[in-house]
PDB file of N, CA and C in Angstrom:
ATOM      1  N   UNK A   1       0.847  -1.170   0.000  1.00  0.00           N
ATOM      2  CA  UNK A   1       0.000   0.000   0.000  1.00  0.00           C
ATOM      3  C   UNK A   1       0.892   1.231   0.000  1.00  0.00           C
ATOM      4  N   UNK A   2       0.612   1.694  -0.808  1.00  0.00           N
ATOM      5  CA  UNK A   2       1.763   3.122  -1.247  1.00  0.00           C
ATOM      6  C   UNK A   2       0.946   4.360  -0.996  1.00  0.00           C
ATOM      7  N   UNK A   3       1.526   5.144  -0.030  1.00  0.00           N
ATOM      8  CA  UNK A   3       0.681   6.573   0.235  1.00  0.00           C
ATOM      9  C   UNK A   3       1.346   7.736   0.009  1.00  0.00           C
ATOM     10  N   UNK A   4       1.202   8.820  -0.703  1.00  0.00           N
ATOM     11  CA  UNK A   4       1.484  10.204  -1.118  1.00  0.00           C
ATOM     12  C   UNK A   4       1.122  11.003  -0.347  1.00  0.00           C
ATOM     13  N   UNK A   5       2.331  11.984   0.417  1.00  0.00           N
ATOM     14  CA  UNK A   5       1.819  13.089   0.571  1.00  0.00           C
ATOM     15  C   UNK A   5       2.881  14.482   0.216  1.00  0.00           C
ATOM     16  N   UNK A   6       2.183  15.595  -0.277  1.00  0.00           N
ATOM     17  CA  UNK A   6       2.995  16.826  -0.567  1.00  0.00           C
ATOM     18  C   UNK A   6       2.815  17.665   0.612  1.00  0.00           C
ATOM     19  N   UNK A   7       4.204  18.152   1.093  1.00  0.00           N
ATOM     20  CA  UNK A   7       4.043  19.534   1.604  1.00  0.00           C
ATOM     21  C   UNK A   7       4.851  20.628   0.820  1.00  0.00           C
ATOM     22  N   UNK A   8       3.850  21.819   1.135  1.00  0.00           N
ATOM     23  CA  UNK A   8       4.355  22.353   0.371  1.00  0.00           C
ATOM     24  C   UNK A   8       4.533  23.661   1.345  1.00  0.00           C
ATOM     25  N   UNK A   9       5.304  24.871   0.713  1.00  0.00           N
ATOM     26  CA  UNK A   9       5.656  26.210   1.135  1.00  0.00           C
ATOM     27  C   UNK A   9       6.709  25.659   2.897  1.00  0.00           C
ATOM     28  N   UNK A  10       7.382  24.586   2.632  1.00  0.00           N
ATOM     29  CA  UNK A  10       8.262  24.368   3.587  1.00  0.00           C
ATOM     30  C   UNK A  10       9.644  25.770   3.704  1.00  0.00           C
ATOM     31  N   UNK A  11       9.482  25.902   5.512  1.00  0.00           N
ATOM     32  CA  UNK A  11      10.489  27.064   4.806  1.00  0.00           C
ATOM     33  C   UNK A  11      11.873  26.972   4.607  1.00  0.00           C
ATOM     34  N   UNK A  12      12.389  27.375   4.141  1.00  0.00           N
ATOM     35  CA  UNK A  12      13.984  27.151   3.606  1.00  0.00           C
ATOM     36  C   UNK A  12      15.097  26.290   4.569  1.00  0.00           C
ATOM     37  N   UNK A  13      14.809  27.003   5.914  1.00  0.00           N
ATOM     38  CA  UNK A  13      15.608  26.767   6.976  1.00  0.00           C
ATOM     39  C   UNK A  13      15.736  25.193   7.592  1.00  0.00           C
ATOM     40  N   UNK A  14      13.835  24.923   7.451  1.00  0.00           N
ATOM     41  CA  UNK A  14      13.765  23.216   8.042  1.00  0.00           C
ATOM     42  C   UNK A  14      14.310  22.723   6.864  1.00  0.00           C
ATOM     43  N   UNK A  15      13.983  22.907   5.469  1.00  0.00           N
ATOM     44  CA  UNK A  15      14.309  22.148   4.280  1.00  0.00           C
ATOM     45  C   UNK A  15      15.714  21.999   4.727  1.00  0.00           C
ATOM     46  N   UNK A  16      16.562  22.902   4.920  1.00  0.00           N
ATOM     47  CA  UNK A  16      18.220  22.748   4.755  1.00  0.00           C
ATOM     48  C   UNK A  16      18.513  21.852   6.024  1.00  0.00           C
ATOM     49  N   UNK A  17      17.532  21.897   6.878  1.00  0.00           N
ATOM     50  CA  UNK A  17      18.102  21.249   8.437  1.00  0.00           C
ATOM     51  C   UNK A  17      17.990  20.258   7.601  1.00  0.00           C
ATOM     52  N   UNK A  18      16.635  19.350   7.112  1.00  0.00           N
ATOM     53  CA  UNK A  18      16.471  17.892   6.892  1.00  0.00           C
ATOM     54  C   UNK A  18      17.187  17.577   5.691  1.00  0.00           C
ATOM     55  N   UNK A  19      17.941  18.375   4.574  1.00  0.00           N
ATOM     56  CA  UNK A  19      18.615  17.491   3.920  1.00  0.00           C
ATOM     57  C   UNK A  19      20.049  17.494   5.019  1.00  0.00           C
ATOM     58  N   UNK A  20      20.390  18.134   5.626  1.00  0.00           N
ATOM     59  CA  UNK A  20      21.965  18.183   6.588  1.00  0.00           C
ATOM     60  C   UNK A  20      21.374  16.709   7.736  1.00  0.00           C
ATOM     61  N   UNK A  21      20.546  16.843   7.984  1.00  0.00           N
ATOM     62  CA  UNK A  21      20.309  15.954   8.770  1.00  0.00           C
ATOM     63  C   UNK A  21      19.828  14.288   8.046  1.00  0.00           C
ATOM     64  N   UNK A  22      19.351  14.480   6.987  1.00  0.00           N
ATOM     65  CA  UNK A  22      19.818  13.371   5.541  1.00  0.00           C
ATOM     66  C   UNK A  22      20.788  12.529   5.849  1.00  0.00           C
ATOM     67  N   UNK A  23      21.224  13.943   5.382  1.00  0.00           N
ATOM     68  CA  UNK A  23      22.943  13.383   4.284  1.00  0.00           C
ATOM     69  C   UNK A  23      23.570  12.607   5.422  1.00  0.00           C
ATOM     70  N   UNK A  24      23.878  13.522   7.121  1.00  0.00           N
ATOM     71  CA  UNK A  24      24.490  12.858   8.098  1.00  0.00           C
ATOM     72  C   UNK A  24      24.146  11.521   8.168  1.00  0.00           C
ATOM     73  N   UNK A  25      22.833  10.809   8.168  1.00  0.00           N
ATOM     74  CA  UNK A  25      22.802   9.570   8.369  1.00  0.00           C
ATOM     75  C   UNK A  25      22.487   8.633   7.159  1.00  0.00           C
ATOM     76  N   UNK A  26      23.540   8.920   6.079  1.00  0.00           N
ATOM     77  CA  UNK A  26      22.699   8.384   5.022  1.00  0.00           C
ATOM     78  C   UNK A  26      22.002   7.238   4.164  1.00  0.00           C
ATOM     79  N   UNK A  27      20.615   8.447   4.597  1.00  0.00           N
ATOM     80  CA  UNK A  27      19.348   8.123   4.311  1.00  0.00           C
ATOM     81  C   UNK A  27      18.397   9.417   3.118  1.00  0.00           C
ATOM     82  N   UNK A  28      17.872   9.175   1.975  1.00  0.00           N
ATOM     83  CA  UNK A  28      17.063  10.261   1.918  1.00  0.00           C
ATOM     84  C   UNK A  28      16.211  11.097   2.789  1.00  0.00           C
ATOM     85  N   UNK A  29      15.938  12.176   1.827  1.00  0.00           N
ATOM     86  CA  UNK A  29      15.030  13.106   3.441  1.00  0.00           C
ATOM     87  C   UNK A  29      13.897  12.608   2.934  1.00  0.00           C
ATOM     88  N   UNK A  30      12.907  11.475   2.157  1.00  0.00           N
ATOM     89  CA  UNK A  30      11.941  10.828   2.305  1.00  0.00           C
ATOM     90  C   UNK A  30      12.317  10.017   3.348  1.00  0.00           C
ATOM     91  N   UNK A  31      13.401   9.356   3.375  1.00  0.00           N
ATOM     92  CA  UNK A  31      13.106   8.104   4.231  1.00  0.00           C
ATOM     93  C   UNK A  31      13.521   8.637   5.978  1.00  0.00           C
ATOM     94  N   UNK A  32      14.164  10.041   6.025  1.00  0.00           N
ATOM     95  CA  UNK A  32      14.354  10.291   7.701  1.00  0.00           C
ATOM     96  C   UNK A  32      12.951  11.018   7.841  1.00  0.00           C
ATOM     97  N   UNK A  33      12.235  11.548   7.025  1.00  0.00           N
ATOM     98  CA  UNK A  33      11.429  12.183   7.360  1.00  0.00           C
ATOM     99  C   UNK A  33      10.016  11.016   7.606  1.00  0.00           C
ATOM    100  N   UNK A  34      10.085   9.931   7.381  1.00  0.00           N
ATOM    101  CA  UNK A  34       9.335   8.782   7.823  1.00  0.00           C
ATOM    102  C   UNK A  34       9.904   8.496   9.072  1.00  0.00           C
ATOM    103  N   UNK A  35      11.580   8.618   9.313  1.00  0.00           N
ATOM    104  CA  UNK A  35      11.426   7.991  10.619  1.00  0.00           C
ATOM    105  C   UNK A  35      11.114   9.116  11.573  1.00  0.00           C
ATOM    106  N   UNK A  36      10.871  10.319  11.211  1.00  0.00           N
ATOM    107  CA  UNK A  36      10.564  12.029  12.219  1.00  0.00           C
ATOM    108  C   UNK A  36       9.561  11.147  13.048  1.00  0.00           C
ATOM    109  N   UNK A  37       8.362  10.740  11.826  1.00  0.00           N
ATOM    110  CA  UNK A  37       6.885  10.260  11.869  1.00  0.00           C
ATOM    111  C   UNK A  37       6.954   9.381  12.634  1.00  0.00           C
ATOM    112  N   UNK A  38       7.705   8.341  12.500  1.00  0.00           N
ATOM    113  CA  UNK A  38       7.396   6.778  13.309  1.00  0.00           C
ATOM    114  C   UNK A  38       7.731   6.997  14.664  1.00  0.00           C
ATOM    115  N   UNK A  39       9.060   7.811  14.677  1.00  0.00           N
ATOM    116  CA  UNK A  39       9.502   8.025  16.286  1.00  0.00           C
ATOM    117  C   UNK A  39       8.521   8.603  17.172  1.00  0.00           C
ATOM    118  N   UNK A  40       7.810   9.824  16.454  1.00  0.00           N
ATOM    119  CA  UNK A  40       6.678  10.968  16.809  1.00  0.00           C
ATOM    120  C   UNK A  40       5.986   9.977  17.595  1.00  0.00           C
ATOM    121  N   UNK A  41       5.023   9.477  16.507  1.00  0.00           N
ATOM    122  CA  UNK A  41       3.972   8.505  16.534  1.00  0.00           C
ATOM    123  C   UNK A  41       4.329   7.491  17.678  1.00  0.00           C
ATOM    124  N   UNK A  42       5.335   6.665  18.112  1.00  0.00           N
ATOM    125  CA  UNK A  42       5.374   5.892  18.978  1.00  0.00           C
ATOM    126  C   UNK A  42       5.661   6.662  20.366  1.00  0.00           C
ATOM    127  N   UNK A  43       6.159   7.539  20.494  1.00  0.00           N
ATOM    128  CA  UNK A  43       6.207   8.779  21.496  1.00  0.00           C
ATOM    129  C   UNK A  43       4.867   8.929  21.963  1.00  0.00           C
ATOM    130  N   UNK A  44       3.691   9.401  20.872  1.00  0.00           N
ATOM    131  CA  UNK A  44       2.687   9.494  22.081  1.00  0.00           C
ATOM    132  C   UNK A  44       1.346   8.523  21.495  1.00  0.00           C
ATOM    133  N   UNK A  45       1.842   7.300  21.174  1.00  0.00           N
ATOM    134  CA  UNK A  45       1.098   6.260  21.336  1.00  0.00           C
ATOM    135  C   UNK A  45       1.526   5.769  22.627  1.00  0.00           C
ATOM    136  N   UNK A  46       3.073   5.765  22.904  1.00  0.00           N
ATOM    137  CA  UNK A  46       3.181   4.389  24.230  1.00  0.00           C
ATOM    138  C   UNK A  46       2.958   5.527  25.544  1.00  0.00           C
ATOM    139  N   UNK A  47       2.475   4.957  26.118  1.00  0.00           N
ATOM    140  CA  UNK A  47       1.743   4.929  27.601  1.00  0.00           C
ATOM    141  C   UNK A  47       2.704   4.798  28.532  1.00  0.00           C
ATOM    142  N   UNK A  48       2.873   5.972  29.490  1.00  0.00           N
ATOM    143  CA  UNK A  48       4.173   5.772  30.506  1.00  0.00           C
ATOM    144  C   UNK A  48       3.743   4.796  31.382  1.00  0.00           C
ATOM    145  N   UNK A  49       4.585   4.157  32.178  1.00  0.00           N
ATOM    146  CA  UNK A  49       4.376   3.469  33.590  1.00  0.00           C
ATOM    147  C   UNK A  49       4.081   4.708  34.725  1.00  0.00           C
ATOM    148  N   UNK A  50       3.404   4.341  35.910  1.00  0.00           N
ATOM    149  CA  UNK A  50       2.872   4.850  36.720  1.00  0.00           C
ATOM    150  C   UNK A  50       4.800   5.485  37.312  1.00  0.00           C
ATOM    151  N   UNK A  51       5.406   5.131  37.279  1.00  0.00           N
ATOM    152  CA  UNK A  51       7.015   5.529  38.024  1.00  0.00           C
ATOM    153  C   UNK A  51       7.351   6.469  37.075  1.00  0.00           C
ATOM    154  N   UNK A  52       7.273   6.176  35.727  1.00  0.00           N
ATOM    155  CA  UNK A  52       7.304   7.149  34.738  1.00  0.00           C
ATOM    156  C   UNK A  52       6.624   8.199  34.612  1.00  0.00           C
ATOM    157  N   UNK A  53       5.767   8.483  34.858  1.00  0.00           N
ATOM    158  CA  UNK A  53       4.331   9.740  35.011  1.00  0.00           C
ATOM    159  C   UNK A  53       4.890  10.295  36.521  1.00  0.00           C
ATOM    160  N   UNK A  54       5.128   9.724  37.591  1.00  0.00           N
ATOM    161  CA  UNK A  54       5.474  10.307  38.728  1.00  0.00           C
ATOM    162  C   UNK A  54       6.896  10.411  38.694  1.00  0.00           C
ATOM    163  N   UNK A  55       7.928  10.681  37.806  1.00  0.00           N
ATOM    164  CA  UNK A  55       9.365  10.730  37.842  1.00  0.00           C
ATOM    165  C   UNK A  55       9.045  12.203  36.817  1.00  0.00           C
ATOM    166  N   UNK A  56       8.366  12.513  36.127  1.00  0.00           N
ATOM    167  CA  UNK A  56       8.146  13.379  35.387  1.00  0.00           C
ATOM    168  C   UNK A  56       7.565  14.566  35.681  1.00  0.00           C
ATOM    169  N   UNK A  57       6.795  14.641  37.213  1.00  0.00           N
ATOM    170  CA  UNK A  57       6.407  15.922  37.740  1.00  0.00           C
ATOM    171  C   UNK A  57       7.016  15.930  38.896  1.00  0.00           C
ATOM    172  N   UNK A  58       8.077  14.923  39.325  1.00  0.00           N
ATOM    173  CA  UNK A  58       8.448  14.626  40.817  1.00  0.00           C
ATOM    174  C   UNK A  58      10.496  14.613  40.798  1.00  0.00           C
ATOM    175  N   UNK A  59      11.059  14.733  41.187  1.00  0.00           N
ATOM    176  CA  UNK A  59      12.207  14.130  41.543  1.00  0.00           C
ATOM    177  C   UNK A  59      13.366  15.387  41.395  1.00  0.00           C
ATOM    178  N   UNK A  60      14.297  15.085  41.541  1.00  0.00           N
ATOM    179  CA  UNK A  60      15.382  16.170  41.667  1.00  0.00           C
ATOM    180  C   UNK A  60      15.501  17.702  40.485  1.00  0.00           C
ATOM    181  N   UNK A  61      14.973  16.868  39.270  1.00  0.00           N
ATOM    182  CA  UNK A  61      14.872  18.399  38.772  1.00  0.00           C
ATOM    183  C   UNK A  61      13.526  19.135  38.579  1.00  0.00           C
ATOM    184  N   UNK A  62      12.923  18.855  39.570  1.00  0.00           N
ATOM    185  CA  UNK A  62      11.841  19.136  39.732  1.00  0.00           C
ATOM    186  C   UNK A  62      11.696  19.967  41.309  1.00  0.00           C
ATOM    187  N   UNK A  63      12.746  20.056  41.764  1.00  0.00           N
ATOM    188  CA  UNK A  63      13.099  20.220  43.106  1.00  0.00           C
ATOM    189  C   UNK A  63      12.264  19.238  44.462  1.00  0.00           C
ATOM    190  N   UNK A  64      12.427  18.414  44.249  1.00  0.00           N
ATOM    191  CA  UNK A  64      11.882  17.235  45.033  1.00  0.00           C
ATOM    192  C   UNK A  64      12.819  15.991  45.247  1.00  0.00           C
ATOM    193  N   UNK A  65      13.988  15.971  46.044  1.00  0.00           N
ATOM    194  CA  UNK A  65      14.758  15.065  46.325  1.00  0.00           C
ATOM    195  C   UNK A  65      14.270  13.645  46.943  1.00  0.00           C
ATOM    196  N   UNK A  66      13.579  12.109  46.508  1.00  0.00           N
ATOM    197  CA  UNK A  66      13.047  11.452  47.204  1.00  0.00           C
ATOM    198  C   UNK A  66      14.021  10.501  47.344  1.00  0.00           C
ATOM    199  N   UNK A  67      14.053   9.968  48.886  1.00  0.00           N
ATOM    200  CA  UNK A  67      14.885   9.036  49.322  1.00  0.00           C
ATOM    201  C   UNK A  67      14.511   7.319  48.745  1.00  0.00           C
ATOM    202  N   UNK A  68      15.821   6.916  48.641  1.00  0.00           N
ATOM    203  CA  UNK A  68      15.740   5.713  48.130  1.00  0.00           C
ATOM    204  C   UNK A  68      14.786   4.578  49.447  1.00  0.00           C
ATOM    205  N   UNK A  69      14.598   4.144  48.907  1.00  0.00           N
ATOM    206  CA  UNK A  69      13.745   3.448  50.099  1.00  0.00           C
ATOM    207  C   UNK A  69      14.649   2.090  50.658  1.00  0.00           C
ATOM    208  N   UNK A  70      15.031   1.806  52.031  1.00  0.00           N
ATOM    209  CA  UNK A  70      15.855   1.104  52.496  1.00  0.00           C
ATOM    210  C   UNK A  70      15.332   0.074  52.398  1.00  0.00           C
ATOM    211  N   UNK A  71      16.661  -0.968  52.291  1.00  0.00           N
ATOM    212  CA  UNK A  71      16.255  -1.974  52.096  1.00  0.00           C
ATOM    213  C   UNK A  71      15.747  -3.337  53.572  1.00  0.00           C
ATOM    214  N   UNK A  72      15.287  -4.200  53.578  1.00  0.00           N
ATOM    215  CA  UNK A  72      14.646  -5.325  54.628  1.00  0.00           C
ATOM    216  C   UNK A  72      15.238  -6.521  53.932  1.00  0.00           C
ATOM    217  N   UNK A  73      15.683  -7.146  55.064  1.00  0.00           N
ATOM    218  CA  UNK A  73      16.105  -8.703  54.674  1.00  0.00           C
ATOM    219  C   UNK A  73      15.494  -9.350  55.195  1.00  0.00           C
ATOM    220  N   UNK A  74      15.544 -10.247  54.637  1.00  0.00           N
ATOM    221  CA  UNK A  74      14.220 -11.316  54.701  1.00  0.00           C
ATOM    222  C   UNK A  74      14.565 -11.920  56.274  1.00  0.00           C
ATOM    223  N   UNK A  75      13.514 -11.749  57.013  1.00  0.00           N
ATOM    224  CA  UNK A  75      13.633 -12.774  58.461  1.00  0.00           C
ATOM    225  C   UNK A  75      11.962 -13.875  58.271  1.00  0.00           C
ATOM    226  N   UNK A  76      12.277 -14.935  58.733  1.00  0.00           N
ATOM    227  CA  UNK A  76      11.790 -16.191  58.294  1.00  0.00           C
ATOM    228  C   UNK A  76      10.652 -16.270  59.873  1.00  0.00           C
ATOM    229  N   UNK A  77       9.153 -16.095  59.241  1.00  0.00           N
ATOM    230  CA  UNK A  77       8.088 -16.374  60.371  1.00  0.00           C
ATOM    231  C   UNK A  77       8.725 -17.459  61.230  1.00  0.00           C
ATOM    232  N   UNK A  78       8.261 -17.106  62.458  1.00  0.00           N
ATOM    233  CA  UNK A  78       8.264 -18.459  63.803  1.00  0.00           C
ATOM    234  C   UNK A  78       7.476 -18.877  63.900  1.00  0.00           C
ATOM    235  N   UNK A  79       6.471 -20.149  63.487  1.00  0.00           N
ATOM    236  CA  UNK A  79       5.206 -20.304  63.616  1.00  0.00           C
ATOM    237  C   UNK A  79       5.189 -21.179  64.913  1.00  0.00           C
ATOM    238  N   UNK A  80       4.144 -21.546  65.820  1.00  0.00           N
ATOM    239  CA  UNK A  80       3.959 -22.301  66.606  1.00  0.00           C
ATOM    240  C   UNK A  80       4.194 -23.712  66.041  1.00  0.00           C
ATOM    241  N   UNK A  81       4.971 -24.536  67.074  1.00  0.00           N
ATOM    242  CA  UNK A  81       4.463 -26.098  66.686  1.00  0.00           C
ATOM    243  C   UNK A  81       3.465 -26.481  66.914  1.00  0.00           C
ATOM    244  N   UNK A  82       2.515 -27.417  66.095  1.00  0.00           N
ATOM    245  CA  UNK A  82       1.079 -28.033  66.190  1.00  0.00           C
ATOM    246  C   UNK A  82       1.530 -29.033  67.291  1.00  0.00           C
ATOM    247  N   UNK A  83       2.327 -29.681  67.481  1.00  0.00           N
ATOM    248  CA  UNK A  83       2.324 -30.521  68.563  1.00  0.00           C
ATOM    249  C   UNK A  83       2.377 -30.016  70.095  1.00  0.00           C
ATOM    250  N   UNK A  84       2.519 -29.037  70.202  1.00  0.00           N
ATOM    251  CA  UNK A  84       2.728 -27.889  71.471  1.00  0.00           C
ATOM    252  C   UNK A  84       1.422 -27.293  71.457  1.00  0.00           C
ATOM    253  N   UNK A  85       0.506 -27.812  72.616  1.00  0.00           N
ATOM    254  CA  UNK A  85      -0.968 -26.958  73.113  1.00  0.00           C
ATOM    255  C   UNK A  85      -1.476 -26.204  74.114  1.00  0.00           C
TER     256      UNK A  85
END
């Protein structure tokens, strides 16, 4: 399935960025300008994690320093013996 699209009245400046930015990885500026799209597109299709959404309004450059949370080693229940009543 083959799809067309024109833009047109692009202004000079992006045109020259995307062939410099082309040529650097070379690729045509059809084919980086598909990956602009795909990267875009998966950017705000995928869905942060809940640590991700709260690391993003929260944490050091945000001025909010949160402490690492200490760690617990495992200590092993004492259960009663069933033979003891």
């Amino acid at each position: 399935m083959s799809s067309v699209i024109t833009v047109r009245d692009i202004d000079p400046g992006d045109k020259s960025w995307l062939k410099r930015e082309a040529r650097q990885r070379g690729v045509s500026m059809e084919e980086f300008v598909r990956r602009l799209i795909h990267e875009k597109r998966e950017k705000t299709e995928r869905r942060d994690t809940p640590s991700e959404a709260f690391r993003r309004y929260f944490g050091p450059e945000h001025g909010v320093d949160l402490p690492l949370p200490e760690r617990y080693g495992y200590r092993p229940v004492a259960l009663p013996d069933e033979d003891r009543k």
